[in-house]
Every structure is written in C-alpha cells, then in structure tokens.
Protein backbone atom coordinates (compact mmCIF):
# COMPACT_ATOMS: atom_id res chain seq x y z
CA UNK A 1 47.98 -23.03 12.98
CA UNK A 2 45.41 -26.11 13.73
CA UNK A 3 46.09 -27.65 17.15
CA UNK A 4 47.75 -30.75 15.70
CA UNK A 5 49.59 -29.03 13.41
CA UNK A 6 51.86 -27.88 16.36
CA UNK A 7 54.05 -30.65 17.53
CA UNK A 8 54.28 -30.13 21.25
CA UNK A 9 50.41 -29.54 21.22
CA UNK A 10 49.84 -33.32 19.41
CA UNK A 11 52.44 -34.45 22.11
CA UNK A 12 50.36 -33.45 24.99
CA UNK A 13 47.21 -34.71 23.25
CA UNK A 14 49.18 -38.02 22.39
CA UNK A 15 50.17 -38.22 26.10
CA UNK A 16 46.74 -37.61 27.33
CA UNK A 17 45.05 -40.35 25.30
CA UNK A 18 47.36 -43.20 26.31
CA UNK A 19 47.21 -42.09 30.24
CA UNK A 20 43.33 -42.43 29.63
CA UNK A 21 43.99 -45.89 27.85
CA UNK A 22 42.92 -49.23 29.71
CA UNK A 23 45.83 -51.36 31.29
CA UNK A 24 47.06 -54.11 28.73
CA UNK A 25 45.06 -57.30 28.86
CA UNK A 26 42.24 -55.66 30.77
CA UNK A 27 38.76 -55.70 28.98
CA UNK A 28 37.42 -53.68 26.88
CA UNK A 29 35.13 -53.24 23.64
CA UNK A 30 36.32 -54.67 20.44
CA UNK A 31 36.06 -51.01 18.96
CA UNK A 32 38.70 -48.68 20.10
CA UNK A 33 37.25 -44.99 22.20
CA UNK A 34 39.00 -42.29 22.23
CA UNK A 35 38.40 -38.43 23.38
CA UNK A 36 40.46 -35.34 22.90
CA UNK A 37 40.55 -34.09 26.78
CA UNK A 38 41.73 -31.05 25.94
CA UNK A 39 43.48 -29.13 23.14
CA UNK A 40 45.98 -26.19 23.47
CA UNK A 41 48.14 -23.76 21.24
CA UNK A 42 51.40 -23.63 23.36
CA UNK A 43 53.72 -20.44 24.02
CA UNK A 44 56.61 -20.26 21.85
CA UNK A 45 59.30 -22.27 23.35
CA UNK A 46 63.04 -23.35 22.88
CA UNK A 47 62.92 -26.54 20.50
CA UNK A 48 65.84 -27.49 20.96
CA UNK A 49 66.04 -27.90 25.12
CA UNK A 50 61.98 -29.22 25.73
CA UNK A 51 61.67 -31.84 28.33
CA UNK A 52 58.10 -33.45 29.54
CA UNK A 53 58.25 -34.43 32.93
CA UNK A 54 54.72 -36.27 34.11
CA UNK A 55 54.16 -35.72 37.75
CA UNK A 56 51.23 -37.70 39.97
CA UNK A 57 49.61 -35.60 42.32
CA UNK A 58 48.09 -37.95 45.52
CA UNK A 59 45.75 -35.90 47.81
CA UNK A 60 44.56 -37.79 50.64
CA UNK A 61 40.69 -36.57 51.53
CA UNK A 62 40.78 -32.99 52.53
CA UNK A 63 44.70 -32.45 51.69
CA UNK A 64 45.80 -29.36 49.63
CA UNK A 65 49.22 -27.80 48.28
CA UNK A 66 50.64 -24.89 49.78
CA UNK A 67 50.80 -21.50 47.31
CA UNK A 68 52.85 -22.11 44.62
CA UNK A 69 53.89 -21.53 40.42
CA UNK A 70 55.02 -23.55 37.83
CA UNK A 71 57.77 -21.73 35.59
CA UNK A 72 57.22 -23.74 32.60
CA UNK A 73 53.65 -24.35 31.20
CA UNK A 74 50.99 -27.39 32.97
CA UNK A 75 47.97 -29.38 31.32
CA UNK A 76 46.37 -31.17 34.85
CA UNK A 77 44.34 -34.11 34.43
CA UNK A 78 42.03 -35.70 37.18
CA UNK A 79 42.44 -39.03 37.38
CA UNK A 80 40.31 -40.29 40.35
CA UNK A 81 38.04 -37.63 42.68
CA UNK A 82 37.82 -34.06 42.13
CA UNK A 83 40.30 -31.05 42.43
CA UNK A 84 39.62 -27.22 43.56
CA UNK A 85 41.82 -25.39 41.07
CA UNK A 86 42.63 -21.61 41.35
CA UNK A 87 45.26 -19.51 39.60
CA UNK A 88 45.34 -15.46 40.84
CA UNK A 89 43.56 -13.56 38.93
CA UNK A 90 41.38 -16.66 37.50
CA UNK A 91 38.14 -17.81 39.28
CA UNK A 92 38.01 -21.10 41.46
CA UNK A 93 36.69 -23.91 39.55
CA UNK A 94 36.15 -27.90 40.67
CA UNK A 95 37.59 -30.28 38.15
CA UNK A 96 36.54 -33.77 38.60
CA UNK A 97 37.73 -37.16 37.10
CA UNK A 98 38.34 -37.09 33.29
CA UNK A 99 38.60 -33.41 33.03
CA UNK A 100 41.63 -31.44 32.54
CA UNK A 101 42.99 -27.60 32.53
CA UNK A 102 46.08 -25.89 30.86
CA UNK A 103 47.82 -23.75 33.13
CA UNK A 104 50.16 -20.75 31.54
CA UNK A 105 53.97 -20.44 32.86
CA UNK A 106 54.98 -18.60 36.29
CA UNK A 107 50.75 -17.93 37.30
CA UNK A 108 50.21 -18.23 40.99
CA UNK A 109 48.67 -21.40 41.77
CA UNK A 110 46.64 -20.33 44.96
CA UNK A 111 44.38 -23.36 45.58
CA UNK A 112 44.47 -26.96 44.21
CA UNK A 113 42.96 -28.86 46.66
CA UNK A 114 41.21 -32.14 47.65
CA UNK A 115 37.69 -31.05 46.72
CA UNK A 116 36.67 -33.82 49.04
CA UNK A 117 36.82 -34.37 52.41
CA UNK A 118 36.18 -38.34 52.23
CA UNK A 119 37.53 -39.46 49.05
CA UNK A 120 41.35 -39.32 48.13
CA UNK A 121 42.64 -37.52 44.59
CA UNK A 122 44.93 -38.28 42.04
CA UNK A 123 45.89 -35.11 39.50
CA UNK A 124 48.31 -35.99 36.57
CA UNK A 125 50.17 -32.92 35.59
CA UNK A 126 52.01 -32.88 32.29
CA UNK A 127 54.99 -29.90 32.33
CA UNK A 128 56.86 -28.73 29.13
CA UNK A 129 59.94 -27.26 29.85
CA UNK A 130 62.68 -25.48 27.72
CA UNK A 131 65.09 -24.66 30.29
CA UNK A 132 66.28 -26.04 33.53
CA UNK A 133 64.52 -25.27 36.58
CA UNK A 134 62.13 -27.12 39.26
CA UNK A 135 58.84 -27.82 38.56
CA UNK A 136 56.93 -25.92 41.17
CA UNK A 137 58.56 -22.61 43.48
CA UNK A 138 56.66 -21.67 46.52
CA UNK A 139 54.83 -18.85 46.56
CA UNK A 140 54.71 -17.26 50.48
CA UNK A 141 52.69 -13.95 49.60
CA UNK A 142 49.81 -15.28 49.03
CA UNK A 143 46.66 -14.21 50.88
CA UNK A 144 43.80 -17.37 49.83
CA UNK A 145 46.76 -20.00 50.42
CA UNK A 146 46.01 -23.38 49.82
CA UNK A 147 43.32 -23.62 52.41
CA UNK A 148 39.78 -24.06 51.83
C-alpha cells in the first residue's frame, strides 16, 4: 500500500501541511508551496475508536522532559529551535525547525531536550490513538534520563 493510500497516513500528512501553512491574511507568494515533511505506513490500529490529539511542546532554553513513552504512536514536528531526540535502543539525533520524526507506540523516550541553551523550542507532536489512555507514562528506570 502507497503512503496515501492509507487513510490515517494522508491524515497525518494533511495535518502536517496546514500546521506548516502561513496564518490567514499574512503574505505570501501568489503560487501555493507545499512539502511532504514526512511520510509513514502506520501500525494496524482499531478504526473504529482513533482519536488525534495535537500536543505543543514549549522548552524554555536548556529545558528537557523527564524519561518517558507514548502508548499510542507520535509524528514530532519542530516548529521553532532544535530538539535532542532519543528513543532506547535508537541513536541520539538533533532535529531542528521544519523537520520531523515518527515515533513507534510504548518506545522509551529517554531524551528530548532543548538542544539549546539560549534559544527556547516549540515541538508539535501529533498522537493517534485507538484506545483510551494518557498520552505520555513516566518512565523511572531509565539510566540517560532526560539530562544532557
């Protein structure tokens, strides 16, 4: 199956475009731009019980989350600064403004931090839920913690 051939995948990529999209009435070219931030083939899930919550993520300069997972899948998108990104078992990685990840259900989220110590942060995240539950559970045996 093609990417927008899955409807909670074109959802997502739907979602992304307008977040990217310039305020009404502010300028812009007379040709529309757009970009496909990121594209991605979603486990199988519950049709019938999906909710999409959108969640703003502020971190002042320096700031970080503590430990934690996500039990229903995550696409993060930087809005503004950059963002040190870890889930165990992955590698560390520094997303900055415009770029986005896809993070898989119940992973340990072990760093997302302020990747600055000067400038604040902003991460979107975009979760897609089939059942009830919260959107984040901390995570208290973790040895990297959300420390730099």
């Amino acid at each position: 199956m093609k990417p927008y051939q899955n409807p909670i995948t074109l959802a997502l990529t739907v979602a992304l475009m307008m977040l990217m999209r310039p305020p009404i009435g502010s300028a812009q070219n007379s040709a529309e731009q757009a970009r496909v931030v990121l594209a991605q083939q979603m486990p199988h899930l519950d049709g019938s019980h999906l909710n999409v919550s959108v969640v703003e993520v502020f971190y002042a300069p320096g700031g970080f989350s503590q430990p934690h997972s996500h039990p229903c899948p995550v696409i993060g998108y930087v809005a503004k600064g950059a963002i040190r990104y870890q889930v165990k078992g992955g590698k560390e990685t520094v997303y900055q403004a415009g770029e986005s990840f896809y993070e898989a259900a119940n992973g340990v989220h072990q760093v997302s931090a302020n990747a600055s110590d000067k400038e604040p942060a902003t991460l979107v995240a975009f979760f897609l839920c089939d059942h009830q539950t919260p959107l984040s559970v901390a995570v208290h045996d973790s040895p990297t913690g959300g420390t730099k």
